[in-house]
N, C-alpha and C. Protein backbone atom coordinates (compact mmCIF):
# COMPACT_ATOMS: atom_id res chain seq x y z
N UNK A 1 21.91 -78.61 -108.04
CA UNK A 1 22.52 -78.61 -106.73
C UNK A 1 22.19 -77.31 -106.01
N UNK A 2 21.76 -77.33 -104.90
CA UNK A 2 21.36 -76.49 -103.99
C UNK A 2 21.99 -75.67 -103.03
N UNK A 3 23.06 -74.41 -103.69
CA UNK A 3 23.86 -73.66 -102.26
C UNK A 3 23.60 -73.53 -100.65
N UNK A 4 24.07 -74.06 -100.35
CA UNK A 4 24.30 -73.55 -98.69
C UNK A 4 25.27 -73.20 -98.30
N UNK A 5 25.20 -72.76 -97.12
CA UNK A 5 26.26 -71.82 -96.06
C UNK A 5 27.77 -72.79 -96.35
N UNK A 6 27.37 -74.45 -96.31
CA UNK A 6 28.06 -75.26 -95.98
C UNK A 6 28.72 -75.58 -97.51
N UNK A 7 28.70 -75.70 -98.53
CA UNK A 7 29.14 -75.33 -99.85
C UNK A 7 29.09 -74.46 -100.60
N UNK A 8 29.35 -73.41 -99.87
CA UNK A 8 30.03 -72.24 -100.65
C UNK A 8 30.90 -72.22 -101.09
N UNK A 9 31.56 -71.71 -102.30
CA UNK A 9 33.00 -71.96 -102.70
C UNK A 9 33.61 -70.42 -102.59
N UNK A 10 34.13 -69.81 -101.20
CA UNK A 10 34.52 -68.27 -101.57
C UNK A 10 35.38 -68.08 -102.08
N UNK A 11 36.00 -68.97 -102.85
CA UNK A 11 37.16 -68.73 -103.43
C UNK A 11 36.65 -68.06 -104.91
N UNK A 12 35.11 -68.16 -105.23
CA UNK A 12 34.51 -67.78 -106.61
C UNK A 12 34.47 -66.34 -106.15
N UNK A 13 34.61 -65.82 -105.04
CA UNK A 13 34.14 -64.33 -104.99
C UNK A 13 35.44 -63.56 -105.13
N UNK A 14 36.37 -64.39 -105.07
CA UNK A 14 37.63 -63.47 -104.76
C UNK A 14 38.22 -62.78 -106.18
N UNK A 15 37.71 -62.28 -107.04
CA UNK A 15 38.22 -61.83 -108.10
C UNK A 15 37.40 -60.28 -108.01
N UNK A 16 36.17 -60.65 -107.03
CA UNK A 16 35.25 -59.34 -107.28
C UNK A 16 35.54 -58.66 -105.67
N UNK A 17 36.55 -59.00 -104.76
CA UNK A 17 35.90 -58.53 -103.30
C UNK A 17 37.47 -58.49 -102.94
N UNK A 18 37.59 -57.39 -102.26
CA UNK A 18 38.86 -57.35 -101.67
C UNK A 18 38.96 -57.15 -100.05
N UNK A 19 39.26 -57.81 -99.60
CA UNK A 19 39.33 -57.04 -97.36
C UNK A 19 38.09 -58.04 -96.82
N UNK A 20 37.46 -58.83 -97.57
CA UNK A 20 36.21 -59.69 -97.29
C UNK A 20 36.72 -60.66 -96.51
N UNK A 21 37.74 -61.43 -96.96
CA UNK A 21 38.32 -62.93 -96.22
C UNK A 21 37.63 -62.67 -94.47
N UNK A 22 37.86 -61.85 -93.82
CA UNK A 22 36.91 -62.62 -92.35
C UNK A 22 35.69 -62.53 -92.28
N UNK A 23 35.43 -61.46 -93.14
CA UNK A 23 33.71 -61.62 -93.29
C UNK A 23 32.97 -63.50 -94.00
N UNK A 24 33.91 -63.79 -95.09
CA UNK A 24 33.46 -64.72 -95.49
C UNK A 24 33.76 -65.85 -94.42
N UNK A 25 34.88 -65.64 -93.60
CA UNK A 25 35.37 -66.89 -92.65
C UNK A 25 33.81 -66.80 -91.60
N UNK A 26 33.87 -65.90 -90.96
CA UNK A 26 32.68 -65.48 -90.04
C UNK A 26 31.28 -66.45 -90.48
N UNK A 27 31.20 -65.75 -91.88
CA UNK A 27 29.51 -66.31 -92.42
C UNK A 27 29.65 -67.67 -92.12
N UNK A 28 30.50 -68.74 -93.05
CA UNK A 28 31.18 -70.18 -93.26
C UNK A 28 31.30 -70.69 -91.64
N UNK A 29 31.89 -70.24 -90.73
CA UNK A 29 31.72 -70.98 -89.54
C UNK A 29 30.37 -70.84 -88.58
N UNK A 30 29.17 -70.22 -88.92
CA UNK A 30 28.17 -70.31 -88.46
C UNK A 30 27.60 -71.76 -88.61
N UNK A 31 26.75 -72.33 -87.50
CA UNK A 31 26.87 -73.72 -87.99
C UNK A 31 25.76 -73.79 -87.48
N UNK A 32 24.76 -73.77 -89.09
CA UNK A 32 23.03 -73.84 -88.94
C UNK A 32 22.44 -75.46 -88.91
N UNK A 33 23.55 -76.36 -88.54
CA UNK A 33 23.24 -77.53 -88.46
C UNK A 33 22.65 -78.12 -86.89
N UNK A 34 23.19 -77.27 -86.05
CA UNK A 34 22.96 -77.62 -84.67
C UNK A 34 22.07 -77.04 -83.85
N UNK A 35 21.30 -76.29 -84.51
CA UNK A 35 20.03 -75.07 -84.01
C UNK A 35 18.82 -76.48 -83.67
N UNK A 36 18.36 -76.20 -82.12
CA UNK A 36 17.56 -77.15 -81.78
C UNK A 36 15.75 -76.30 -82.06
N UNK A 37 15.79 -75.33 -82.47
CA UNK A 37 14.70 -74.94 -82.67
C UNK A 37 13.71 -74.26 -81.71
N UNK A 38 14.76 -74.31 -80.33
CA UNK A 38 14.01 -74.09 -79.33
C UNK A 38 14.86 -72.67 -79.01
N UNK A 39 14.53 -72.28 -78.35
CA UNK A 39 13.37 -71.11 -77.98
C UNK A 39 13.18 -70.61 -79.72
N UNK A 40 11.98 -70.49 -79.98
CA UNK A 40 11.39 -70.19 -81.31
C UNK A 40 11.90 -68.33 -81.27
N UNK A 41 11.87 -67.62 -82.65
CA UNK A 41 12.79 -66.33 -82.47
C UNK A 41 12.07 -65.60 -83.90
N UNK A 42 12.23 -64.69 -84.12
CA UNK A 42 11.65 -63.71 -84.95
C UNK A 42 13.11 -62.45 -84.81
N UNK A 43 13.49 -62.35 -86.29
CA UNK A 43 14.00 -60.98 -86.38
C UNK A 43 13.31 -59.66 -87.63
N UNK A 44 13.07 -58.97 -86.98
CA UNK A 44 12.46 -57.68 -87.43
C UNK A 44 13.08 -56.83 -88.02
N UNK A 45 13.23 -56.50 -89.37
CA UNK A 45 13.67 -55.18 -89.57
C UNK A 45 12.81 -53.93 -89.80
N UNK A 46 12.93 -52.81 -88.96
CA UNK A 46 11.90 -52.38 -88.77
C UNK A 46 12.17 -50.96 -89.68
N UNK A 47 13.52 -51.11 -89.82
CA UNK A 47 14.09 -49.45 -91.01
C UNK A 47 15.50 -49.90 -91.24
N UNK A 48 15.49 -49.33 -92.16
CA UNK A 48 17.17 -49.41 -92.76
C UNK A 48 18.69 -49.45 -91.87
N UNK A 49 18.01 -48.73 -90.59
CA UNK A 49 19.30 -49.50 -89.45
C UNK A 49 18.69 -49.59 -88.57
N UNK A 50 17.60 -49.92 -88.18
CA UNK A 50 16.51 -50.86 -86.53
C UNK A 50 16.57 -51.92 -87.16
N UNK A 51 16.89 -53.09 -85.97
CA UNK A 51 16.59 -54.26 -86.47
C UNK A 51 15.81 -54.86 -84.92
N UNK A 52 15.13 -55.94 -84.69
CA UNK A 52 14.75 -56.47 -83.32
C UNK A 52 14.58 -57.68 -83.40
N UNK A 53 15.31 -58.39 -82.38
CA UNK A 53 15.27 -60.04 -82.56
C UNK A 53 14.30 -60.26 -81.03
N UNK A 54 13.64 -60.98 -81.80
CA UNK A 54 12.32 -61.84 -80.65
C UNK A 54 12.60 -62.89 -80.10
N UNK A 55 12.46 -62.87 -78.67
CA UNK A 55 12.66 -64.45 -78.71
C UNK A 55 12.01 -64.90 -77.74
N UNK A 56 10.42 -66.00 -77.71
CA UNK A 56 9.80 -66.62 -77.14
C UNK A 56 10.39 -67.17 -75.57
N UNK A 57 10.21 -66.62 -74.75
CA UNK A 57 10.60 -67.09 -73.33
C UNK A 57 9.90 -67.51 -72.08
N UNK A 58 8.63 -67.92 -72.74
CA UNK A 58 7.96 -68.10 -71.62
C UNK A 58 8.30 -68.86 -70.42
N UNK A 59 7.80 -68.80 -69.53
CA UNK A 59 8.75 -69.15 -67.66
C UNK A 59 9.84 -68.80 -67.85
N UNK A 60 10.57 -67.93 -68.01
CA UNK A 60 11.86 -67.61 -67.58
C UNK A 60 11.78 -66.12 -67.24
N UNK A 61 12.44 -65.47 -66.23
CA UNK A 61 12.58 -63.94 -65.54
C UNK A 61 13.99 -63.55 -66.23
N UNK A 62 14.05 -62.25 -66.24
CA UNK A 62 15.43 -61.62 -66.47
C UNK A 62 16.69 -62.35 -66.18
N UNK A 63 16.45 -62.92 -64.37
CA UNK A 63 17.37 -63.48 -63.46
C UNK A 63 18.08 -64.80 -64.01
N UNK A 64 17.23 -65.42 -65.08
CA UNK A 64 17.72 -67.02 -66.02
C UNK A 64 18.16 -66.46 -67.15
N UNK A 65 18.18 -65.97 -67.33
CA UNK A 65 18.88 -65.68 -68.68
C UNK A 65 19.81 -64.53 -69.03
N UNK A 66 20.54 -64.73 -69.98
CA UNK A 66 22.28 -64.44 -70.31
C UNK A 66 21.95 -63.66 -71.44
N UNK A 67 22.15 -62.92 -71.67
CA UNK A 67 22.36 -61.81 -73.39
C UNK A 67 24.02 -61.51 -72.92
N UNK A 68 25.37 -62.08 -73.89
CA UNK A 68 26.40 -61.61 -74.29
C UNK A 68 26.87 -61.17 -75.63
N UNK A 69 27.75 -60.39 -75.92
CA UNK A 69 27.93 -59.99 -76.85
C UNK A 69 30.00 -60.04 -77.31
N UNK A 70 30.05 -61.05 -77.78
CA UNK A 70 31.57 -61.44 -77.96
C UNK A 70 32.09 -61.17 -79.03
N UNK A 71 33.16 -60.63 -79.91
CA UNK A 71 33.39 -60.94 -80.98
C UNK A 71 32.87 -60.93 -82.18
N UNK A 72 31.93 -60.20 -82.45
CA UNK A 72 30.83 -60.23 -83.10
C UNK A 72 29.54 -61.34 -83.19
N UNK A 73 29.28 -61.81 -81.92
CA UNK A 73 28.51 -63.03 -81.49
C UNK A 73 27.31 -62.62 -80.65
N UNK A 74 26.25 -62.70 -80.84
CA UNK A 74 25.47 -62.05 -80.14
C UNK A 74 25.15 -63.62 -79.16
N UNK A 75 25.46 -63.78 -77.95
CA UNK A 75 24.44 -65.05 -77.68
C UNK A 75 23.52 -65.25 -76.39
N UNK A 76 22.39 -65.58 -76.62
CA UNK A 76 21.41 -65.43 -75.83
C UNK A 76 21.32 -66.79 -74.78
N UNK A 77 21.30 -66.75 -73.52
CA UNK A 77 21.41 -68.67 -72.81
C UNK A 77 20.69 -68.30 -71.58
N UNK A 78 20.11 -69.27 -71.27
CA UNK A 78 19.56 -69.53 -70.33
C UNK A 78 20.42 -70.07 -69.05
N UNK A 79 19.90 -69.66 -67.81
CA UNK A 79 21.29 -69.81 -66.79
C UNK A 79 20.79 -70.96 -65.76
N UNK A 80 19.19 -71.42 -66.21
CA UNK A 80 19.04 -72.95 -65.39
C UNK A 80 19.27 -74.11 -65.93
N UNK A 81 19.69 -75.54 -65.22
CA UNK A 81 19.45 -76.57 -65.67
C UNK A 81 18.20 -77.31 -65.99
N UNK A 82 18.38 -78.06 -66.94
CA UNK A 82 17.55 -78.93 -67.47
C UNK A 82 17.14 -79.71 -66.04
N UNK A 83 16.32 -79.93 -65.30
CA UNK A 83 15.76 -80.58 -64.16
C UNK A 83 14.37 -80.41 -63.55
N UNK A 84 14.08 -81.91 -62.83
CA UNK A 84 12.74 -81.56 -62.72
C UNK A 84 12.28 -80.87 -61.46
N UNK A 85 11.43 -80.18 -61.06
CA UNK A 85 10.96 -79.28 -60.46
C UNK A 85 10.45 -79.99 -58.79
N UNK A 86 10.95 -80.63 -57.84
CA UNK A 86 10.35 -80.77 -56.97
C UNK A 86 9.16 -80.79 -55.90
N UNK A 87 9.03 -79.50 -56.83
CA UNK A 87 7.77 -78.32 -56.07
C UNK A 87 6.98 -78.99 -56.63
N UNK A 88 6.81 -79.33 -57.61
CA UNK A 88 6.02 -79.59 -58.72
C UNK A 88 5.28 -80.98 -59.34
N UNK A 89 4.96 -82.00 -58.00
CA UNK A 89 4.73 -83.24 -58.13
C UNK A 89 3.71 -83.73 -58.56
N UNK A 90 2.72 -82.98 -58.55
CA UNK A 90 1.22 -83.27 -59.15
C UNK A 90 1.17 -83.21 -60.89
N UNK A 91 2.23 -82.26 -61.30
CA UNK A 91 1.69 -82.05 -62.58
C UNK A 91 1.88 -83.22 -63.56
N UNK A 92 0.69 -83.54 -64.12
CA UNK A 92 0.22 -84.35 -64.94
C UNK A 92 0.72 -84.37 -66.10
N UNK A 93 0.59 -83.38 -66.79
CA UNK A 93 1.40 -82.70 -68.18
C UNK A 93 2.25 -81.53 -67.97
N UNK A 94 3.56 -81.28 -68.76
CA UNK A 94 4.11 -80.38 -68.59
C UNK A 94 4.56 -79.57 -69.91
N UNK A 95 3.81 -79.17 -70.71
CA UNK A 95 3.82 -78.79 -72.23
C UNK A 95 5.18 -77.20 -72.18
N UNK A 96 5.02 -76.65 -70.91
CA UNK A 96 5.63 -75.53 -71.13
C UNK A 96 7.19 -75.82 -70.12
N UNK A 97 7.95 -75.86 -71.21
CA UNK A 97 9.27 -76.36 -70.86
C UNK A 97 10.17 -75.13 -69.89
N UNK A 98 10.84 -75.05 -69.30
CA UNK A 98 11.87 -74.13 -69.18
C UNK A 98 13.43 -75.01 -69.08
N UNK A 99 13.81 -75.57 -70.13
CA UNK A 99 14.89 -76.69 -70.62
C UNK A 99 16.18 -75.12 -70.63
N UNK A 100 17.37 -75.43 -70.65
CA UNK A 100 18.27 -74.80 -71.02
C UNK A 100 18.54 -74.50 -72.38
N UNK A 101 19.00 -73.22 -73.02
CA UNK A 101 18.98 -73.28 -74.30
C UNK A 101 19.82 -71.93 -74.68
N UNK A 102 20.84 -72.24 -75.53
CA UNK A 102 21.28 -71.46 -76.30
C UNK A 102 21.42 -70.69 -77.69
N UNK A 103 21.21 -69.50 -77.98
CA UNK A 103 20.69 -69.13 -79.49
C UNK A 103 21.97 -68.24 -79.84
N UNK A 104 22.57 -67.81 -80.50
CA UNK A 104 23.47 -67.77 -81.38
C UNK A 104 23.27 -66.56 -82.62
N UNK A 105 23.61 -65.12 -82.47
CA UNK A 105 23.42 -64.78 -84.04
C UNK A 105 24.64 -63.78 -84.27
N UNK A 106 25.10 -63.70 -85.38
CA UNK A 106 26.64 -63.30 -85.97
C UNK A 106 25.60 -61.58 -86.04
N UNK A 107 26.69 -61.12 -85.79
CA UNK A 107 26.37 -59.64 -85.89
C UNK A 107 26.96 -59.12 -87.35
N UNK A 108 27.02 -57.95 -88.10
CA UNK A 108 27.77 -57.15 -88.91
C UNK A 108 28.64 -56.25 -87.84
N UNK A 109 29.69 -56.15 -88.30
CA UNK A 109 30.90 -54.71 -87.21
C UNK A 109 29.66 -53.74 -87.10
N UNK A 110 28.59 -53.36 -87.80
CA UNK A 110 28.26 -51.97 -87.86
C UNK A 110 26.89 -52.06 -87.36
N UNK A 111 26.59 -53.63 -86.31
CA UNK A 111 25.70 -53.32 -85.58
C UNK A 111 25.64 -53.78 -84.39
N UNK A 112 25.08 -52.47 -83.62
CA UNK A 112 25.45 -52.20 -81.89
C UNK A 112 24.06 -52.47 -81.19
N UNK A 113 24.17 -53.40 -80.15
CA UNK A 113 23.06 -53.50 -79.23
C UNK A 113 22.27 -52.69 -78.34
N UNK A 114 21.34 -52.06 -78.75
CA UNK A 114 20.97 -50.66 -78.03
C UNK A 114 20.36 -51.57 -76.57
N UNK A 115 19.68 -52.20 -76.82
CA UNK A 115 18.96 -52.47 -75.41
C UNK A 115 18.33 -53.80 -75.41
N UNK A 116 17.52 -54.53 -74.64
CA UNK A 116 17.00 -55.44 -73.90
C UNK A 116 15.69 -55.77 -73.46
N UNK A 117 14.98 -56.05 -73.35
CA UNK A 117 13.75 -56.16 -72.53
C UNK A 117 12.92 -57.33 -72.84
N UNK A 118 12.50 -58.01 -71.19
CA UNK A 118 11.33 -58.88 -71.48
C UNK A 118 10.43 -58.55 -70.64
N UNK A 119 9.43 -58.93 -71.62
CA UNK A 119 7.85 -58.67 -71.30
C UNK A 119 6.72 -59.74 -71.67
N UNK A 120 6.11 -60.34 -70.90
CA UNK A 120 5.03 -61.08 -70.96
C UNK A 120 5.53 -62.47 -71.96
N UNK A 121 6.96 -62.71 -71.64
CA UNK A 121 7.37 -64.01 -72.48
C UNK A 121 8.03 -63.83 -73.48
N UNK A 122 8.15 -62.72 -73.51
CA UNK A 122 8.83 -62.14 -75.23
C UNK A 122 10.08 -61.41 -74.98
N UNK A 123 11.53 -61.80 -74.89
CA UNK A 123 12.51 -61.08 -75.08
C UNK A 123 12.88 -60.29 -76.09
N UNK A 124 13.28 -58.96 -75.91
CA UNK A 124 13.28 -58.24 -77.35
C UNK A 124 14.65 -57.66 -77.29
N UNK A 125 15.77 -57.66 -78.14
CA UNK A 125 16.69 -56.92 -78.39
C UNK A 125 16.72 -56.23 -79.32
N UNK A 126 16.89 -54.84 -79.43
CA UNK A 126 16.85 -53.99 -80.03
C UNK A 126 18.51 -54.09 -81.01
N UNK A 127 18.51 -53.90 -82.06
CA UNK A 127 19.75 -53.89 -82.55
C UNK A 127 20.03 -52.31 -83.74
N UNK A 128 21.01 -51.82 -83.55
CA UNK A 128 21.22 -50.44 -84.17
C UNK A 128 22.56 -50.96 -85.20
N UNK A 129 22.06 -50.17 -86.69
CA UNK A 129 23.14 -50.37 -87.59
C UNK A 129 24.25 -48.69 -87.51
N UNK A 130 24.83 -48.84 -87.35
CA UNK A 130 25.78 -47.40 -87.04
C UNK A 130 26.71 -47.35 -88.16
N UNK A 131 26.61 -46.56 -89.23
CA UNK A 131 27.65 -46.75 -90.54
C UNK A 131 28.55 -45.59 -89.88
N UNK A 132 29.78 -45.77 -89.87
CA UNK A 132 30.71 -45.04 -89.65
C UNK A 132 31.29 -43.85 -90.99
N UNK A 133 31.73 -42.97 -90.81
CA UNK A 133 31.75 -41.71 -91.55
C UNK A 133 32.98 -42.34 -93.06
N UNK A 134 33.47 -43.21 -92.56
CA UNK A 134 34.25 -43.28 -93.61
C UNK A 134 33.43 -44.89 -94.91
N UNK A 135 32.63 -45.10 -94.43
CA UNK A 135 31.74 -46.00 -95.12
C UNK A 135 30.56 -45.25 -95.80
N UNK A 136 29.94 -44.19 -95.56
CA UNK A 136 28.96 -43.25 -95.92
C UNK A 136 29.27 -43.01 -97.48
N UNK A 137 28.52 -42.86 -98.42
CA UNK A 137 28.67 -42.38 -99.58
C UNK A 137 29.16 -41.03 -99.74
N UNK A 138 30.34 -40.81 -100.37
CA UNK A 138 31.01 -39.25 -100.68
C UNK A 138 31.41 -39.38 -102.23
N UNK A 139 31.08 -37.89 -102.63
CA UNK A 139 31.59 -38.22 -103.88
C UNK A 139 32.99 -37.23 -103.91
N UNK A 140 33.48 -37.90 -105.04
CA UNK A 140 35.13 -38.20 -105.10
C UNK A 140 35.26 -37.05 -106.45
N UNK A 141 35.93 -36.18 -106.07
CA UNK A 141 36.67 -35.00 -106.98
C UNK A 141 37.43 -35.17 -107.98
N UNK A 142 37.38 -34.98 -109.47
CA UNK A 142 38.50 -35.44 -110.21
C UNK A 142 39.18 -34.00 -110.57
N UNK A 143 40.20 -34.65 -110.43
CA UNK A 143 41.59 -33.00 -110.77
C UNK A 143 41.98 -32.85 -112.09
């Protein structure tokens, strides 16, 4: 039998993990069942706290599209409708879509969105891991 997100049993972890319960709720309600595949995406880790998520955008400007950041939810959407183009009566084939679409990725608490940018079809978010001083390795004094 084959683990997934969707049969996990976290109740097996709870003997080894203490303060986890929303982390595990968080992972468990991600729902990799409904991902349409579209806009295609790449995430990069580029060092131990750079990370950069790609995401294929061709025809779309800054002005269509949404980067929010909720709750630990990163989500990326497009701000046109699915419709056909008026202007656009001759075209024969239309291989390069600009359909509406939403992408979805769960953050860790300890990573912050430095920045943004698209270029030549390629949206890039930069993502920063920030360990806070009381998570850092210290070693502990015995008396």
């Amino acid at each position: 039998m084959q683990n997934t997100i969707s049969n996990i049993d976290k109740h097996r972890f709870t003997p080894f993990t203490v303060g986890f319960d929303e982390l595990f709720d968080r992972l468990l309600d991600v729902d990799v069942n409904t991902s349409s595949g579209y806009p295609p995406y790449n995430i990069i880790k580029t060092d131990d706290c750079h990370y950069t998520i790609e995401i294929a955008v061709a025809g779309f400007n800054k002005n269509q599209i949404e980067i929010e950041l909720s709750d630990g939810e990163l989500s990326v959407k497009s701000k046109i409708m699915d419709s056909k183009n008026p202007d656009q009566k001759n075209i024969i084939h239309q291989g390069i879509s600009q359909r509406s679409f939403v992408r979805k990725f769960t953050l860790s608490d300890e990573i912050r969105v430095k920045s943004a940018d698209l270029n030549d079809g390629m949206l890039r978010i930069q993502l920063e891991k920030i360990v806070p001083e009381h998570r850092k390795p210290k070693l502990i004094s015995i008396k």
